[in-house]
Each structure stands twice: as structure tokens, then as C-alpha cells.
PDB file of N, CA and C in Angstrom:
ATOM      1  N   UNK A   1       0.851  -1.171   0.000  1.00  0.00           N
ATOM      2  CA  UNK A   1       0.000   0.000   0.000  1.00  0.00           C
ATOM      3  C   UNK A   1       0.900   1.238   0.000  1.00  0.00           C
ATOM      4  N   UNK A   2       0.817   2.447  -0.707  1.00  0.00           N
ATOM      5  CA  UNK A   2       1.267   3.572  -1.025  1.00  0.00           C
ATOM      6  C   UNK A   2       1.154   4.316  -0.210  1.00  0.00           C
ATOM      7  N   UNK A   3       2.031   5.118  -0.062  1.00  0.00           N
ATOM      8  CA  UNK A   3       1.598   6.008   1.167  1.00  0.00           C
ATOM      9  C   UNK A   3       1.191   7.791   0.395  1.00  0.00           C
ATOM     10  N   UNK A   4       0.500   8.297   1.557  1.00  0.00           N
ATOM     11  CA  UNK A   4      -0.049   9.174   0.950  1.00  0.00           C
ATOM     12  C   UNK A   4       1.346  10.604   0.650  1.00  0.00           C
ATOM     13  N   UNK A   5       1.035  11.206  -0.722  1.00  0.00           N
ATOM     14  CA  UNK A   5       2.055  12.373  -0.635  1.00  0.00           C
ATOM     15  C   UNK A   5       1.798  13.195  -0.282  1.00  0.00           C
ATOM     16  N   UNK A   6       3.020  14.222   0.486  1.00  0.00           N
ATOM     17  CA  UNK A   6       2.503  15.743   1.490  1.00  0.00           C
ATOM     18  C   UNK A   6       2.769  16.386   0.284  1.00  0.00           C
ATOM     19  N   UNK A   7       3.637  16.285  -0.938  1.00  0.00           N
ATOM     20  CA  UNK A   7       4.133  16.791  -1.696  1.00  0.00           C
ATOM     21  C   UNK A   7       2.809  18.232  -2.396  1.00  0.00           C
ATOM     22  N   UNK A   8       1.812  17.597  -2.393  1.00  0.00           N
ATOM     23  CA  UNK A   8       0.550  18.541  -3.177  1.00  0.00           C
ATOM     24  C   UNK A   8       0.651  19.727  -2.395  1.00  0.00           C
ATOM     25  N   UNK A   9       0.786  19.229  -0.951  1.00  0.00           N
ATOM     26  CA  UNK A   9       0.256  20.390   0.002  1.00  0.00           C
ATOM     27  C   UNK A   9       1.417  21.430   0.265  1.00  0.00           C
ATOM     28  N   UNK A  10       2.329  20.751   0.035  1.00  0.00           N
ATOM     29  CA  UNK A  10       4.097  21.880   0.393  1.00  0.00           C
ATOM     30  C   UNK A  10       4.185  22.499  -0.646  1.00  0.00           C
ATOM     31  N   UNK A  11       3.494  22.582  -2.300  1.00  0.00           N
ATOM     32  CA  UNK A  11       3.893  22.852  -3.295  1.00  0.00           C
ATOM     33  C   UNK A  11       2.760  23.814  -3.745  1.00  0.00           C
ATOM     34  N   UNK A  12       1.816  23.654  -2.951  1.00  0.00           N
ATOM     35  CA  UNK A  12       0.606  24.440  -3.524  1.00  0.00           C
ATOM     36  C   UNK A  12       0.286  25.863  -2.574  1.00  0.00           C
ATOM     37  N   UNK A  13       0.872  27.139  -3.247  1.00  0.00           N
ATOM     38  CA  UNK A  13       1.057  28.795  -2.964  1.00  0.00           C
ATOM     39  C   UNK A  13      -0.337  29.404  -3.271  1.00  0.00           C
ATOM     40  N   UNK A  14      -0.806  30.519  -2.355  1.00  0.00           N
ATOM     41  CA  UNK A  14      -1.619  31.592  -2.893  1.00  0.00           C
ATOM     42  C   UNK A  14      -1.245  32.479  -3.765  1.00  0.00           C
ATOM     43  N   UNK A  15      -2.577  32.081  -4.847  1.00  0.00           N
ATOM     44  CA  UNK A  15      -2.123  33.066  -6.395  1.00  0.00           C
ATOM     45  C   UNK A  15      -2.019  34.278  -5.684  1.00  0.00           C
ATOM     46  N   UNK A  16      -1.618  35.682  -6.446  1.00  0.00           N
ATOM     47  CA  UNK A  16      -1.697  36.689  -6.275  1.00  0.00           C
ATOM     48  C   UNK A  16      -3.003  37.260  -5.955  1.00  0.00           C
ATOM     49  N   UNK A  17      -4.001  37.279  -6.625  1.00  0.00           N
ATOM     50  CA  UNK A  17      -5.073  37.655  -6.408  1.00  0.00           C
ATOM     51  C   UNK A  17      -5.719  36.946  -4.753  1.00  0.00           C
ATOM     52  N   UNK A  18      -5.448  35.741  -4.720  1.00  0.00           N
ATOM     53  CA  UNK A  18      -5.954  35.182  -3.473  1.00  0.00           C
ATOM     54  C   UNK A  18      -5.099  36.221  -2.524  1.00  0.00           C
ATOM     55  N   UNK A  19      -3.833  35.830  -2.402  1.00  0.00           N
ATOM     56  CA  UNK A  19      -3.312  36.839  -1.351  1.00  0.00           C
ATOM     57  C   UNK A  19      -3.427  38.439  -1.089  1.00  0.00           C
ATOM     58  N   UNK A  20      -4.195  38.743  -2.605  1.00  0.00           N
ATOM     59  CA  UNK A  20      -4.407  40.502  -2.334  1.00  0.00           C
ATOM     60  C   UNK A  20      -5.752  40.286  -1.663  1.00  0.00           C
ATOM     61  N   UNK A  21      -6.749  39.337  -1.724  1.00  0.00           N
ATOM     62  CA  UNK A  21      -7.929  39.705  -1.103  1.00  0.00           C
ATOM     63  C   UNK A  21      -7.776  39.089   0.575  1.00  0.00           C
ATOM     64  N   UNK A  22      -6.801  38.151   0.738  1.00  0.00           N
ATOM     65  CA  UNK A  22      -6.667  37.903   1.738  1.00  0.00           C
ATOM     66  C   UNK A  22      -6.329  38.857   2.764  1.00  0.00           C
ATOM     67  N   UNK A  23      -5.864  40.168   2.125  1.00  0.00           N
ATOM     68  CA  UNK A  23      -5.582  41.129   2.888  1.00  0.00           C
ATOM     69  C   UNK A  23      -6.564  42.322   3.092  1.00  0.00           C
ATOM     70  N   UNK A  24      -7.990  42.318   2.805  1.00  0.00           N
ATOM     71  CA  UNK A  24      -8.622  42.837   2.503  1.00  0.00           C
ATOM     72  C   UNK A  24     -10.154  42.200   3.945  1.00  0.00           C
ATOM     73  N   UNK A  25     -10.440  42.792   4.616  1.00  0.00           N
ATOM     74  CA  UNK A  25     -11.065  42.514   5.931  1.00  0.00           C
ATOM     75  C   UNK A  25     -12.594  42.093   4.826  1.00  0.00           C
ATOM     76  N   UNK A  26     -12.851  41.270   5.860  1.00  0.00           N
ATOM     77  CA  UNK A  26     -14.728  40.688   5.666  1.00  0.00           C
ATOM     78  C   UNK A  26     -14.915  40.424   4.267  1.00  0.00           C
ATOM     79  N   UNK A  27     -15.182  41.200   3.323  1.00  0.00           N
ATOM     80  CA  UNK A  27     -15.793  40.834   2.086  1.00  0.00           C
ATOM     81  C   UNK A  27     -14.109  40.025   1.500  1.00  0.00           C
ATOM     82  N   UNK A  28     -12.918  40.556   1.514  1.00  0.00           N
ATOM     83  CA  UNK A  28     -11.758  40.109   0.896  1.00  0.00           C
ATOM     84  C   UNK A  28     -11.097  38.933   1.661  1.00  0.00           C
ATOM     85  N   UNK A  29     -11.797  39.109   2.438  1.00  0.00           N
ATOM     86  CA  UNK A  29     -11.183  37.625   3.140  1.00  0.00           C
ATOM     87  C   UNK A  29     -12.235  36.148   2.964  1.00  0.00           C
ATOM     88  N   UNK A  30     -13.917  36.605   2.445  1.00  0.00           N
ATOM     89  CA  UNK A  30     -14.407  35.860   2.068  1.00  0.00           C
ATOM     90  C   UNK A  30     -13.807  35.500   0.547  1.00  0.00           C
ATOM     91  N   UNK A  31     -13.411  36.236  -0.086  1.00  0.00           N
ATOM     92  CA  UNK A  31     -13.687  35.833  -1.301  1.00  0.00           C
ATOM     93  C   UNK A  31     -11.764  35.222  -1.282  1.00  0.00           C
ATOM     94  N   UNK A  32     -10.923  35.488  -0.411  1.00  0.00           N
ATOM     95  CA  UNK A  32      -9.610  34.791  -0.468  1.00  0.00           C
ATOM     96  C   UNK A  32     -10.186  32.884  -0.005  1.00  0.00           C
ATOM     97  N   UNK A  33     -11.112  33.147   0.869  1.00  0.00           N
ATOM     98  CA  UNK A  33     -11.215  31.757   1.301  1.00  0.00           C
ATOM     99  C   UNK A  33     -11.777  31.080   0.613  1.00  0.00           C
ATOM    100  N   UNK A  34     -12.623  32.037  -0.080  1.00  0.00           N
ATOM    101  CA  UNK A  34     -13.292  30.889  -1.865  1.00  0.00           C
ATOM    102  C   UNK A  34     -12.047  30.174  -2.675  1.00  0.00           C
ATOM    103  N   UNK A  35     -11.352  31.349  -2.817  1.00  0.00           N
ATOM    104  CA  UNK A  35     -10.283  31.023  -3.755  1.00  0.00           C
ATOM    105  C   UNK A  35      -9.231  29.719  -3.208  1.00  0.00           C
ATOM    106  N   UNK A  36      -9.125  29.980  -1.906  1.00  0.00           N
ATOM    107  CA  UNK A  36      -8.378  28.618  -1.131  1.00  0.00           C
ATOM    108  C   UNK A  36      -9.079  27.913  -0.986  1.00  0.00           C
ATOM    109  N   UNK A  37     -10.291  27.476  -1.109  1.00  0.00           N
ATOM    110  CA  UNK A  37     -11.191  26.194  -1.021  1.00  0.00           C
ATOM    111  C   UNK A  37     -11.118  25.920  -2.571  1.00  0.00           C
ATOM    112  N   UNK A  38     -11.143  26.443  -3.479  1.00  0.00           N
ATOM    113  CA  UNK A  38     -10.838  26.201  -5.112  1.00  0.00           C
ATOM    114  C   UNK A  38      -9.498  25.554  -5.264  1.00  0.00           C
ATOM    115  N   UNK A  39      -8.956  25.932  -4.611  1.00  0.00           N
ATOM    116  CA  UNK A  39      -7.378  25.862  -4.522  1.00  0.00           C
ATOM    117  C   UNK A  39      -6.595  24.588  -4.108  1.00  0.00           C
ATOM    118  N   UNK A  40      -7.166  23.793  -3.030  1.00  0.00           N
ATOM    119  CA  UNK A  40      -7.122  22.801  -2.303  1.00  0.00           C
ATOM    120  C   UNK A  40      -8.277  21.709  -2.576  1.00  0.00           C
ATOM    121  N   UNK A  41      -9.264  21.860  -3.308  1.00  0.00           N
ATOM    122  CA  UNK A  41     -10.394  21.076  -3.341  1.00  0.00           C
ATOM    123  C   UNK A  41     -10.279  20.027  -4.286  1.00  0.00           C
ATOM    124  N   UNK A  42      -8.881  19.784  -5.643  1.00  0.00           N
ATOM    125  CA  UNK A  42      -8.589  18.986  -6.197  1.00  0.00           C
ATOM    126  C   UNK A  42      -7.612  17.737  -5.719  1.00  0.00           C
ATOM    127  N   UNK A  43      -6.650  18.786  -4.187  1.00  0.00           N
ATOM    128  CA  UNK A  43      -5.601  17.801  -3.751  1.00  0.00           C
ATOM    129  C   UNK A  43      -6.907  16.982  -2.681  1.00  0.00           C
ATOM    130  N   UNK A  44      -7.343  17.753  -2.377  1.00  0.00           N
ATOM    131  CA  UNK A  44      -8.600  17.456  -1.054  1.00  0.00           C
ATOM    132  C   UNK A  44      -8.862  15.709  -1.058  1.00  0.00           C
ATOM    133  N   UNK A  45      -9.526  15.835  -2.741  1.00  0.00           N
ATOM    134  CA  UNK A  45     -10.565  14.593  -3.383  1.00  0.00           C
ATOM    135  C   UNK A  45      -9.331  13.628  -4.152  1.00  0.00           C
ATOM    136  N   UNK A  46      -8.309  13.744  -4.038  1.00  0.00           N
ATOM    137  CA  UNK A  46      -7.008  13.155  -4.583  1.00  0.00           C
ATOM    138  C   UNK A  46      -6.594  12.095  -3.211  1.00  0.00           C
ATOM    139  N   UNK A  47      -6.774  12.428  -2.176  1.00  0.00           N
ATOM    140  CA  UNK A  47      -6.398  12.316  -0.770  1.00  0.00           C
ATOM    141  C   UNK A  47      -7.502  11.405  -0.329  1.00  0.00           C
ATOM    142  N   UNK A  48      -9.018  11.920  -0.540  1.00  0.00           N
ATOM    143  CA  UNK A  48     -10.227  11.241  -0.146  1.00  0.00           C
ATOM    144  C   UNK A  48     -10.676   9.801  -0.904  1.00  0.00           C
ATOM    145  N   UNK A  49     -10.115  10.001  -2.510  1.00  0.00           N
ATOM    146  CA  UNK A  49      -9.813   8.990  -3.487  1.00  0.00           C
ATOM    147  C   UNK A  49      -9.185   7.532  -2.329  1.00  0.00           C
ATOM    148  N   UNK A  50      -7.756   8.052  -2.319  1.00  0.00           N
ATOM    149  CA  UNK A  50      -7.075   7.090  -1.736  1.00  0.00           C
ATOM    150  C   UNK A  50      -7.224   6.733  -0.343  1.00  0.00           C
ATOM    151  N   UNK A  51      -8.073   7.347   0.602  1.00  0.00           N
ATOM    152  CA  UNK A  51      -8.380   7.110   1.566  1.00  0.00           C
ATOM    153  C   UNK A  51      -9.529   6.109   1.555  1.00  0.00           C
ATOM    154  N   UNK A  52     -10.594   5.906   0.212  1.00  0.00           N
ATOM    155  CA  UNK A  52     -11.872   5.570   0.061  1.00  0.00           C
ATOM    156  C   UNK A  52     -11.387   4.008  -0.349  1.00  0.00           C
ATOM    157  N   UNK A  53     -10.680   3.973  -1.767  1.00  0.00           N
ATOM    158  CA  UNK A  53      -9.856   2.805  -1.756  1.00  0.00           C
ATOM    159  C   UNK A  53      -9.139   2.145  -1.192  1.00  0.00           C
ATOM    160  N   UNK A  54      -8.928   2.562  -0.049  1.00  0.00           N
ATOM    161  CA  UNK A  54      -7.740   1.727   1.189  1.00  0.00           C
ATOM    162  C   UNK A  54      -8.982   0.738   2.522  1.00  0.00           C
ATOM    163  N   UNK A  55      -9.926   1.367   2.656  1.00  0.00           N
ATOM    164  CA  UNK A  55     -10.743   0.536   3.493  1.00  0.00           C
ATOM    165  C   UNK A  55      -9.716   0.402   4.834  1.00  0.00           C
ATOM    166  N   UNK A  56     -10.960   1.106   5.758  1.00  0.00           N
ATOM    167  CA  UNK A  56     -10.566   1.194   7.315  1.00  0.00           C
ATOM    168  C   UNK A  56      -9.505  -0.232   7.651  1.00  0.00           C
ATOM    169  N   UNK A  57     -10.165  -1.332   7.360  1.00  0.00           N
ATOM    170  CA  UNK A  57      -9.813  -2.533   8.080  1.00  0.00           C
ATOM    171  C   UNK A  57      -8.327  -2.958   7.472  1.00  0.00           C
ATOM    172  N   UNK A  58      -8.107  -2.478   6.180  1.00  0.00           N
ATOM    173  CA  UNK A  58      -7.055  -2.901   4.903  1.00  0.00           C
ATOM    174  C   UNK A  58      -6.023  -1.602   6.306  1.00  0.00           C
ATOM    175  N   UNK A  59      -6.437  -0.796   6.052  1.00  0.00           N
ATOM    176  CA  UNK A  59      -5.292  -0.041   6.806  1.00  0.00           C
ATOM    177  C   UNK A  59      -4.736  -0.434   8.185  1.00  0.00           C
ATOM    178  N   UNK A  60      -5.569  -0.905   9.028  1.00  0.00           N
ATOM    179  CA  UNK A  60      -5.402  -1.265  10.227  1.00  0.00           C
ATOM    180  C   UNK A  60      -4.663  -2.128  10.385  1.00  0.00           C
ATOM    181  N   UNK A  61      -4.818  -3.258   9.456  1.00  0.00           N
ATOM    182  CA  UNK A  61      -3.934  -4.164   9.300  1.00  0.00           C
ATOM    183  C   UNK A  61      -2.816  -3.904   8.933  1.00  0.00           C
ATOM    184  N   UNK A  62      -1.787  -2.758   8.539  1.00  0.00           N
ATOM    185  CA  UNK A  62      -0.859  -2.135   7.619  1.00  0.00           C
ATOM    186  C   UNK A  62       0.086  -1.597   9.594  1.00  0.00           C
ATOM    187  N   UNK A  63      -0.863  -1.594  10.474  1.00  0.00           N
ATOM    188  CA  UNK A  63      -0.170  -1.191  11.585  1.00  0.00           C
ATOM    189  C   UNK A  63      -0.176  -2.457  12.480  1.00  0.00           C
ATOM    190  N   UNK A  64       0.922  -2.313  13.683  1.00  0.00           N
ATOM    191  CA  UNK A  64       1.442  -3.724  13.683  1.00  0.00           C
ATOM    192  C   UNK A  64       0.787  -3.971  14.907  1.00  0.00           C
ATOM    193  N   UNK A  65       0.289  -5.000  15.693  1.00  0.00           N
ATOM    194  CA  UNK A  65      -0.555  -5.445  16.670  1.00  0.00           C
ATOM    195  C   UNK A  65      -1.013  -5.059  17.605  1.00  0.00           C
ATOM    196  N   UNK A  66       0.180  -4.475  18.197  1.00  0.00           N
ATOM    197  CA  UNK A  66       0.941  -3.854  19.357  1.00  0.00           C
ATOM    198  C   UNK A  66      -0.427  -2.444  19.499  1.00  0.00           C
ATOM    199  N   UNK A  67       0.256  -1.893  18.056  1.00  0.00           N
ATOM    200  CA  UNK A  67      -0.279  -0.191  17.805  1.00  0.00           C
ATOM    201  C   UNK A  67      -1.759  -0.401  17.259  1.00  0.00           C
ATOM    202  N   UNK A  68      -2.299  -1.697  17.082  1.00  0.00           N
ATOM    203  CA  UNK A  68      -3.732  -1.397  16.248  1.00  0.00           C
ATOM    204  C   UNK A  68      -5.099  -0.668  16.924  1.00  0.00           C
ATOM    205  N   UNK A  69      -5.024  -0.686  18.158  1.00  0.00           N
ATOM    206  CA  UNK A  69      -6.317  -0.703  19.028  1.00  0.00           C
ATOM    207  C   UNK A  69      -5.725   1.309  18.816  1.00  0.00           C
ATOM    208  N   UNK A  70      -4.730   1.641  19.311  1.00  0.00           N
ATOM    209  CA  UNK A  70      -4.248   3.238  19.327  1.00  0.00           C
ATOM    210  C   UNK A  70      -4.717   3.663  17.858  1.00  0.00           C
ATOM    211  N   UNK A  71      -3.942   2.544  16.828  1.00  0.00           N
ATOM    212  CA  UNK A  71      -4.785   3.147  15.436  1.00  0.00           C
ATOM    213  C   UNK A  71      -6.161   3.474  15.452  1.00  0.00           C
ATOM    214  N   UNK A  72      -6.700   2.781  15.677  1.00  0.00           N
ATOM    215  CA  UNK A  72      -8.430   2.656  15.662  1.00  0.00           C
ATOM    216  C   UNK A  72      -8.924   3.396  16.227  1.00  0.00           C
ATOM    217  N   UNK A  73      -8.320   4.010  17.626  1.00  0.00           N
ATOM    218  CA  UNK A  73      -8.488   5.282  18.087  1.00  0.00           C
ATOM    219  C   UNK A  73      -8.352   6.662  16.997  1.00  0.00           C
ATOM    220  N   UNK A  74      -7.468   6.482  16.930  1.00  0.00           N
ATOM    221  CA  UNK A  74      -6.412   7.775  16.131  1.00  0.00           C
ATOM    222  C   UNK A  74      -7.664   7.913  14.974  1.00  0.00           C
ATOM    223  N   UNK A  75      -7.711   6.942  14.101  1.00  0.00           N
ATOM    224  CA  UNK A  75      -8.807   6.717  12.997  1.00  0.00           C
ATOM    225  C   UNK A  75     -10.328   6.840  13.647  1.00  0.00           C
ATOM    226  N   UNK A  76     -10.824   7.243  14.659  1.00  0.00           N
ATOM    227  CA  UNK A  76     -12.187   7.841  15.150  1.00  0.00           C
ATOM    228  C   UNK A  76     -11.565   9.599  15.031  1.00  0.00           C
ATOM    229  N   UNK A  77     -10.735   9.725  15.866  1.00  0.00           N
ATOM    230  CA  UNK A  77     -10.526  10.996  15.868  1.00  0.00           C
ATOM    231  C   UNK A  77     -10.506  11.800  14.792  1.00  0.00           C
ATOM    232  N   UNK A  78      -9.068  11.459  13.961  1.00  0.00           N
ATOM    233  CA  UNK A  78      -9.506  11.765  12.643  1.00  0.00           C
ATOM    234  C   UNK A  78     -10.594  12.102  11.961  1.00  0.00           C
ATOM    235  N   UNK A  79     -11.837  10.655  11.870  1.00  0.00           N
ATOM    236  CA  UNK A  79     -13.234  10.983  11.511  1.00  0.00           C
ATOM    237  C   UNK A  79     -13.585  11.893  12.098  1.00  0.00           C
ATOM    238  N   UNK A  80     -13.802  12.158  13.188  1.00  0.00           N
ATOM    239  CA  UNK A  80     -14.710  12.741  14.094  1.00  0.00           C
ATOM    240  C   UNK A  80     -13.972  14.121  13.985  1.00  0.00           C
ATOM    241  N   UNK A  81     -12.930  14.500  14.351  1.00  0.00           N
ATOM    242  CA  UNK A  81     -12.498  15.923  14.224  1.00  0.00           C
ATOM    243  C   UNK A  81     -12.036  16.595  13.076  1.00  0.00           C
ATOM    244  N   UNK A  82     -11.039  15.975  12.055  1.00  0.00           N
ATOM    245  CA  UNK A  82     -10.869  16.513  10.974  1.00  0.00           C
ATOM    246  C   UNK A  82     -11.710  16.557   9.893  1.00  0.00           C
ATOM    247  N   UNK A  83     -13.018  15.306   9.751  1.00  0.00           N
ATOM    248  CA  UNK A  83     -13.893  15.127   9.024  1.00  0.00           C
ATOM    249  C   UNK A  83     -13.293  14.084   7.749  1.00  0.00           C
ATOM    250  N   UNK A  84     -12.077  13.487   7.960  1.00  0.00           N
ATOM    251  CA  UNK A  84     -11.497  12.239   6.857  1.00  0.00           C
ATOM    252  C   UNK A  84     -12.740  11.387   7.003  1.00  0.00           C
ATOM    253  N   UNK A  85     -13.179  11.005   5.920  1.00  0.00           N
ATOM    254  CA  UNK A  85     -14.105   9.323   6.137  1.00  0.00           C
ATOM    255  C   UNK A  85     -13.972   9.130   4.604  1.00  0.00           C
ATOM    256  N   UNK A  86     -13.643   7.851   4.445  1.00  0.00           N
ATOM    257  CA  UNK A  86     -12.937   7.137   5.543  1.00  0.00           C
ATOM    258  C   UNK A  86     -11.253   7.426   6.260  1.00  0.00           C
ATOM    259  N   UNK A  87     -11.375   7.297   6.926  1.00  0.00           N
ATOM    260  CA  UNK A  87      -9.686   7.945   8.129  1.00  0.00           C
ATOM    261  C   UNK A  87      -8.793   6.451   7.937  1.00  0.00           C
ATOM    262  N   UNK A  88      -8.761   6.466   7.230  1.00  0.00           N
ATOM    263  CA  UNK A  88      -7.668   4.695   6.428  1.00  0.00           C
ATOM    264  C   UNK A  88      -6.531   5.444   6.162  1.00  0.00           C
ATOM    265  N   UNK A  89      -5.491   5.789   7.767  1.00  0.00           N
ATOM    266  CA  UNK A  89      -4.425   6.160   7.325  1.00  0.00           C
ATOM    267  C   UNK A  89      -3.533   5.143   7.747  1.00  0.00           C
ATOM    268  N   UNK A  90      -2.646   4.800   7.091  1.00  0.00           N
ATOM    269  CA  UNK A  90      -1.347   3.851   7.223  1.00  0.00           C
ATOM    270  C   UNK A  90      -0.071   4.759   8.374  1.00  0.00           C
ATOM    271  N   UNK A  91       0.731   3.479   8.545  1.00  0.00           N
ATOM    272  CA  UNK A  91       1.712   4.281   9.401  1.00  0.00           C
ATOM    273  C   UNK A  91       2.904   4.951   8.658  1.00  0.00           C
ATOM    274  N   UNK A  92       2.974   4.644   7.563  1.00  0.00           N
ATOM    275  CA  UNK A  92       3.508   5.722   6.509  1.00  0.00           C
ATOM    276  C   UNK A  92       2.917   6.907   5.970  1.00  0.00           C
ATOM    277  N   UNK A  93       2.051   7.447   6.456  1.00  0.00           N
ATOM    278  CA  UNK A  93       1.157   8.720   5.910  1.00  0.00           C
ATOM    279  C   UNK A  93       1.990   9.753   6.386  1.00  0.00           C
ATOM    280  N   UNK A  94       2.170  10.489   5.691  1.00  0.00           N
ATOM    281  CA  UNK A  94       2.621  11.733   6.852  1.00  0.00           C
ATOM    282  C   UNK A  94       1.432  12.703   7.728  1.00  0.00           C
ATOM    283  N   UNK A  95       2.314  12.751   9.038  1.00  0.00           N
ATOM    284  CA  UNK A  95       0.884  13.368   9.982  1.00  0.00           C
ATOM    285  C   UNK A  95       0.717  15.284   8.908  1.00  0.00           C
ATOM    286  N   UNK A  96       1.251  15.570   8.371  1.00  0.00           N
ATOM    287  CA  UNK A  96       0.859  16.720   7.653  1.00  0.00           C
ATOM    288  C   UNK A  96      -0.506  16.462   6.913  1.00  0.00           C
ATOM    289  N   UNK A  97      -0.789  15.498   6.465  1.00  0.00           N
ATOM    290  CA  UNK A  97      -1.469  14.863   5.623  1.00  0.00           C
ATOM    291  C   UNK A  97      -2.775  14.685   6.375  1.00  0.00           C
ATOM    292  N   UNK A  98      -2.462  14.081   7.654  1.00  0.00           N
ATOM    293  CA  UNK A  98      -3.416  13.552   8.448  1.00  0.00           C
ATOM    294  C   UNK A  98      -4.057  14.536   9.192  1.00  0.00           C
ATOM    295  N   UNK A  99      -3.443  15.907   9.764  1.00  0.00           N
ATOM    296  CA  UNK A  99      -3.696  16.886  10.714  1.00  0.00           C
ATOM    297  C   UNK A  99      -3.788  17.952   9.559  1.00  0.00           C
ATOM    298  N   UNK A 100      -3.833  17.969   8.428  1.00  0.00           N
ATOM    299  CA  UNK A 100      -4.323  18.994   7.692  1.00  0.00           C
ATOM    300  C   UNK A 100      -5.515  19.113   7.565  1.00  0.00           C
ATOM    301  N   UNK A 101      -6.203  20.438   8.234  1.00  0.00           N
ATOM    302  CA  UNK A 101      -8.088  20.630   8.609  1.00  0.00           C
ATOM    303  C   UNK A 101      -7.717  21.406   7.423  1.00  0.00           C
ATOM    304  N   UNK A 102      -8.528  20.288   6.053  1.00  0.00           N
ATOM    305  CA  UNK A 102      -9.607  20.565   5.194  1.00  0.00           C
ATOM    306  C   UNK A 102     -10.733  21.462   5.545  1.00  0.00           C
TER     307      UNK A 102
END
């Protein structure tokens, strides 16, 4: 199983225009956060892809006996606070990946 890349997220900058409205109170900061939800919403479903194809249980098994019950934890939280579902992260994911609030 592949692990997921941080690479999308370290590589992906606010255009110019996003960052001029980002500086711009209430109305310019709505319309910067449009532009960063546009912005992120292709790596988003790239991420959710491979999270959907990995299946909770396929991942769990990918962590080693010892750590599975902490996984299974970790993988509620995830669901429950960051909003991943499915939260099928391997122990090769990077936590950037994992603690990035979408």
C-alpha cells in the first residue's frame, strides 16, 4: 500500500489575487477563502480517493498489533475531528497529511 504524498500540500502557494484579497477585511477575506477552497479542493478529493480505496480494516492491518487498538483510536478521531471518512491512514502517511483541517 502507497503512502499518501505531502508533496501537493508543500507545493501548492496563494495566487496573487488570493493573497491581495486575503488582505482585505470581511468581504476580501471571504472571497480569499473561496479562492483557497478552489485551490485545495482537487488535492482534497485526490487524498479522499485514496483514503476511500484503502478501506478502514485494509489499513489497520498495515499497523502492527501492538499499535492497532491506538490506530483505531487515532482513525475515530480523525473521523470525528478533521472530518477524513474514511480515516484509512497507514503508518507511513505523513501526519501533515493527516492533521491537515480541510
Amino acid at each position: 500500500m502507497n503512502p499518501l504524498s505531502k508533496a501537493p500540500l508543500e507545493a501548492t502557494t496563494p495566487s496573487r489575487p488570493e493573497a491581495f484579497f486575503g488582505k482585505i477585511p470581511l468581504l476580501g477575506w471571504a472571497i480569499a477563502h473561496a479562492m483557497q477552497h478552489q485551490r485545495f479542493h482537487p488535492i482534497e478529493n485526490a487524498y479522499k480517493q485514496t483514503l476511500t480505496s484503502r478501506g478502514r480494516d485494509e489499513a489497520l492491518a498495515e499497523w502492527s498489533p501492538d499499535q492497532r487498538s491506538d490506530a483505531a483510536r487515532m482513525m475515530t478521531l480523525l473521523e470525528e475531528e478533521f472530518g477524513w471518512k474514511p480515516p484509512a491512514f497507514i503508518p507511513t502517511d505523513p501526519c501533515l497529511v493527516a492533521f491537515w483541517a480541510h
